[in-house]
C-alpha atoms as a PDB file:
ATOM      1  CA  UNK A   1     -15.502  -1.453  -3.432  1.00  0.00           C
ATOM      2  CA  UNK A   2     -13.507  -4.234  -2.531  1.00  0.00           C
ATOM      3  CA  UNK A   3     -12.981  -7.453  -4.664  1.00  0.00           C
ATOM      4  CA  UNK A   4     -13.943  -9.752  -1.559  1.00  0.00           C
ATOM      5  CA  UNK A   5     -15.664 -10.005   1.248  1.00  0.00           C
ATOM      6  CA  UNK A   6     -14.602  -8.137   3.802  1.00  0.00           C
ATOM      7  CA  UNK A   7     -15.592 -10.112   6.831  1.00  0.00           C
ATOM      8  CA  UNK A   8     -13.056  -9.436   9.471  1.00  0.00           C
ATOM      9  CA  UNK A   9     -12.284  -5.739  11.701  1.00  0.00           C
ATOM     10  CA  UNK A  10      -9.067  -5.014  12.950  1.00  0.00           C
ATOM     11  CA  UNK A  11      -8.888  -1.703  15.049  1.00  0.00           C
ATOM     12  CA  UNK A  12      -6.341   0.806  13.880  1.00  0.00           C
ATOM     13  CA  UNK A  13      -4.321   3.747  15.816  1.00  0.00           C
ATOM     14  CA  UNK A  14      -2.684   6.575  13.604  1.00  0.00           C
ATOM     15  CA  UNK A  15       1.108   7.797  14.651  1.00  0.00           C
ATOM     16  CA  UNK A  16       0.400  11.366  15.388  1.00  0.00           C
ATOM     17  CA  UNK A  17       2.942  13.834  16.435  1.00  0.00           C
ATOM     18  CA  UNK A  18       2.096  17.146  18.071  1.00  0.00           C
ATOM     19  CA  UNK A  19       4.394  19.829  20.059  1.00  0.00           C
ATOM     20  CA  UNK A  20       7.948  19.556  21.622  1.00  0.00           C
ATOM     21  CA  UNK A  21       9.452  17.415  24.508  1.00  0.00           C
ATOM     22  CA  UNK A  22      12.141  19.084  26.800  1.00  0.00           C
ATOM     23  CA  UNK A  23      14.638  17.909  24.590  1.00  0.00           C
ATOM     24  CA  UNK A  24      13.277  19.331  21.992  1.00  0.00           C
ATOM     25  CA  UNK A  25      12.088  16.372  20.287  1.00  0.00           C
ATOM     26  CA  UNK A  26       8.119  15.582  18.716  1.00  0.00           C
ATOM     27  CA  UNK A  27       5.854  14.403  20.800  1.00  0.00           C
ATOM     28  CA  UNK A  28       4.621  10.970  19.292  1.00  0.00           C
ATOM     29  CA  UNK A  29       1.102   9.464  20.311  1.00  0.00           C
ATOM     30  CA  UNK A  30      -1.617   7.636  18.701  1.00  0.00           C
ATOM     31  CA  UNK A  31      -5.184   8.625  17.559  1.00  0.00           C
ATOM     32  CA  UNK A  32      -8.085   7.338  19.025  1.00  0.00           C
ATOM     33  CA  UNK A  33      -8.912   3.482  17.490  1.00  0.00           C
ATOM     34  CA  UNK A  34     -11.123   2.827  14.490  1.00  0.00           C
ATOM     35  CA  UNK A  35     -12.721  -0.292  13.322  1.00  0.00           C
ATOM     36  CA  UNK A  36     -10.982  -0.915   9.631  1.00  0.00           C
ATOM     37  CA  UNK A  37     -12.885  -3.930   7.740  1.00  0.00           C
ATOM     38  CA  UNK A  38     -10.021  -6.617   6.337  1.00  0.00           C
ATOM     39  CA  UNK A  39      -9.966  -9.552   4.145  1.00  0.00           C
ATOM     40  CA  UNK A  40      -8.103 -11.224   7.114  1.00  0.00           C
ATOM     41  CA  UNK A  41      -4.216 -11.685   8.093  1.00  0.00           C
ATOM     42  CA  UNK A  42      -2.167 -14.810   8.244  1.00  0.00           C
ATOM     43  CA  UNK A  43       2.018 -15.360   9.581  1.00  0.00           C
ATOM     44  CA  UNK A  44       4.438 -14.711   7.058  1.00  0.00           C
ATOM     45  CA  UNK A  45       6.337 -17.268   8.936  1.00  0.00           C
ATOM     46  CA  UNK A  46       7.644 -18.910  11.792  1.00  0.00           C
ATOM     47  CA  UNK A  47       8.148 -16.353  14.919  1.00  0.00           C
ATOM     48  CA  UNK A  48      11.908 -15.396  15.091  1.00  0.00           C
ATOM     49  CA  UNK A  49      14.184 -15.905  18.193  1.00  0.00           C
ATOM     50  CA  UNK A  50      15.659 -12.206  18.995  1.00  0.00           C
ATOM     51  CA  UNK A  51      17.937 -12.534  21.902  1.00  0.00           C
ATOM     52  CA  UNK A  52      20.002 -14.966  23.929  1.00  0.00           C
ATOM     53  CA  UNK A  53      18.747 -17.851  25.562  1.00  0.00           C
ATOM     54  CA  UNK A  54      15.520 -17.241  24.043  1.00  0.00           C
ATOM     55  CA  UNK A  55      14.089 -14.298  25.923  1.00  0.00           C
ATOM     56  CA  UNK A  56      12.572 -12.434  23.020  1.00  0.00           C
ATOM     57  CA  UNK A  57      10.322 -13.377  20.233  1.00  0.00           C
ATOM     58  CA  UNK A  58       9.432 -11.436  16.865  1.00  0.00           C
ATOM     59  CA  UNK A  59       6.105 -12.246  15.822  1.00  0.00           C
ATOM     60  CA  UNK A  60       4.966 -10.677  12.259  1.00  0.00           C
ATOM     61  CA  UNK A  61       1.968 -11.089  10.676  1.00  0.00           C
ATOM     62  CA  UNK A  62       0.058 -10.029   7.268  1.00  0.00           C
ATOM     63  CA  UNK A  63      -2.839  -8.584   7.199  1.00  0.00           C
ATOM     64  CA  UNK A  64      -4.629  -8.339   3.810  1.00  0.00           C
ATOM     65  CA  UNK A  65      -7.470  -5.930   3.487  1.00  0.00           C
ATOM     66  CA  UNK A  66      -8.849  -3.315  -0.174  1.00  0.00           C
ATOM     67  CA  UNK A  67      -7.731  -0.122   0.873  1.00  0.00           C
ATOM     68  CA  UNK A  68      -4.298   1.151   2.222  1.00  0.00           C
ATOM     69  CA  UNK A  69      -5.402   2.332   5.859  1.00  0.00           C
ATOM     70  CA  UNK A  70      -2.254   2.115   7.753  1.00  0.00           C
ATOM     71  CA  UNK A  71       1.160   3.993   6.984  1.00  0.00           C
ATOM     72  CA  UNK A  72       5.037   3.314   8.602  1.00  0.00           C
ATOM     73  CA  UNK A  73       4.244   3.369  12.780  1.00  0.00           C
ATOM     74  CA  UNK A  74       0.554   2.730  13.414  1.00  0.00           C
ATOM     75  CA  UNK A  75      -0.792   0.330  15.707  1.00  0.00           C
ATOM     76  CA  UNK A  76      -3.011  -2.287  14.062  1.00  0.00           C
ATOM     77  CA  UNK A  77      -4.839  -4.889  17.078  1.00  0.00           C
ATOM     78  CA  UNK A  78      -6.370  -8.072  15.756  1.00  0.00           C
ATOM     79  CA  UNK A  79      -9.099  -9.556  17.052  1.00  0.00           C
ATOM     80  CA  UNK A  80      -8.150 -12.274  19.450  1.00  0.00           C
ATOM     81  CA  UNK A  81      -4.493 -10.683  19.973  1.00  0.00           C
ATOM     82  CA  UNK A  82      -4.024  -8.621  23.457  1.00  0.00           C
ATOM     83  CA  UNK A  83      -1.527  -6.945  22.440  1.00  0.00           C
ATOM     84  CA  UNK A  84      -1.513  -4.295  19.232  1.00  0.00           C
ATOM     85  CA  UNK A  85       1.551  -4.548  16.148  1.00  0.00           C
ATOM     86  CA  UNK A  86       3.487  -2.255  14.899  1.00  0.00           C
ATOM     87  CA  UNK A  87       2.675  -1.102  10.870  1.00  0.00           C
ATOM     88  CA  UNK A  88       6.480  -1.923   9.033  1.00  0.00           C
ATOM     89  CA  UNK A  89       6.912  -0.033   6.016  1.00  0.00           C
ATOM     90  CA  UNK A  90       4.046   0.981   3.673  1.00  0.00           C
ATOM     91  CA  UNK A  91       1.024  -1.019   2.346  1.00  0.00           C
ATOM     92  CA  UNK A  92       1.848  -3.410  -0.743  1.00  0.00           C
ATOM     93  CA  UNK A  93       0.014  -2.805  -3.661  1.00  0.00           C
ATOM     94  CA  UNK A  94      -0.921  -6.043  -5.589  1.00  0.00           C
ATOM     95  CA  UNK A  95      -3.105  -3.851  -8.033  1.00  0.00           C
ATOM     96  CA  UNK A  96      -1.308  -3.576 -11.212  1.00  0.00           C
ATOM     97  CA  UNK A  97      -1.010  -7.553 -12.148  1.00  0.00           C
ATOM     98  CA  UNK A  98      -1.816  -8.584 -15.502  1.00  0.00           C
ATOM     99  CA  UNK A  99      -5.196  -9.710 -16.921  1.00  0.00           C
ATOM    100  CA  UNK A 100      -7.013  -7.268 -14.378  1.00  0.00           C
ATOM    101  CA  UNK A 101      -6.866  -8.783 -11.369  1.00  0.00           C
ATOM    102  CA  UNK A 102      -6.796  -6.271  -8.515  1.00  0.00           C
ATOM    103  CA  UNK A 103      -7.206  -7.937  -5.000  1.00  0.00           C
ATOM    104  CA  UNK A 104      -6.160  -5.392  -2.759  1.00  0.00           C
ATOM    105  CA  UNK A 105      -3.021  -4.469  -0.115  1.00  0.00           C
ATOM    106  CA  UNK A 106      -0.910  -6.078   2.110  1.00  0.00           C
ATOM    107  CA  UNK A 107      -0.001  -4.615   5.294  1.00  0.00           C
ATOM    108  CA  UNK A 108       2.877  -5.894   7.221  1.00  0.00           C
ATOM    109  CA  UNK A 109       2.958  -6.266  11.002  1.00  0.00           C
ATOM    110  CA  UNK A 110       5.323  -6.885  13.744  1.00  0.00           C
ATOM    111  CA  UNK A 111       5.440  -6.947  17.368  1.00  0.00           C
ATOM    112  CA  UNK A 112       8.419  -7.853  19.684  1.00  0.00           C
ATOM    113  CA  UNK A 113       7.586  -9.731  23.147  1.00  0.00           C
ATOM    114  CA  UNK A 114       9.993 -10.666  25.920  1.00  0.00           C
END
C-alpha cells in the first residue's frame, strides 16, 4: 500500500526484445501501455543545451511513485507531455531511512528533442 496518495497515472511501455534482425542483432520493441498510479514527477533541473547553436535540448524529469514499475529503457508518458521519456537507470529506493520512514521510489526520466 502506498504511504500517499496516489493521485496521478502515467502510462508505461516495457523494453521487450524478441527474435533476430538481419544483422543478427535483438529485435527491441515496447509492450502495449499501462496506466501506473504515481505520487507525481517534478524537473530535477533546468533543461540542458546538447548541441551547437542550441539545436537540442535534454529535458529530465522525476517521477516519484510506491512501487518500482519501470526498469533501464522503458517509455514512461506523462499526462500533459506529447511525447513519452526514456527510463535512465533503475528505480531509487528511499526505503531504508532511519526512524521508519518509507515513502517510496524515484524514477528518473529523460528525453532528448531537437
Amino acid at each position: 500500500m502506498a504511504a500517499f496518495p496516489e493521485r496521478w497515472a502515467v502510462s508505461h511501455e516495457a523494453r521487450t526484445t524478441g527474435g533476430l534482425d538481419e544483422m543478427n542483432m535483438p529485435v527491441e520493441g515496447f509492450s502495449s501501455p499501462v496506466s501506473v498510479p504515481v505520487y507525481g514527477w517534478g524537473p530535477p533541473g533546468a533543461d540542458e543545451i546538447i548541441r551547437p547553436l542550441e539545436t537540442g535540448v535534454k529535458r529530465d524529469l522525476d517521477l516519484y511513485c510506491a512501487t518500482p514499475f519501470a526498469e533501464h529503457g522503458d517509455r514512461v508518458t506523462v499526462p500533459g507531455e506529447r511525447l513519452p521519456f526514456k527510463v535512465e537507470g533503475y528505480p531509487e529506493d528511499y526505503n531504508h531511512g532511519p526512524f521508519g520512514f518509507a515513502p517510496g521510489y524515484r524514477i528518473n526520466l529523460v528525453r532528448v528533442e531537437g
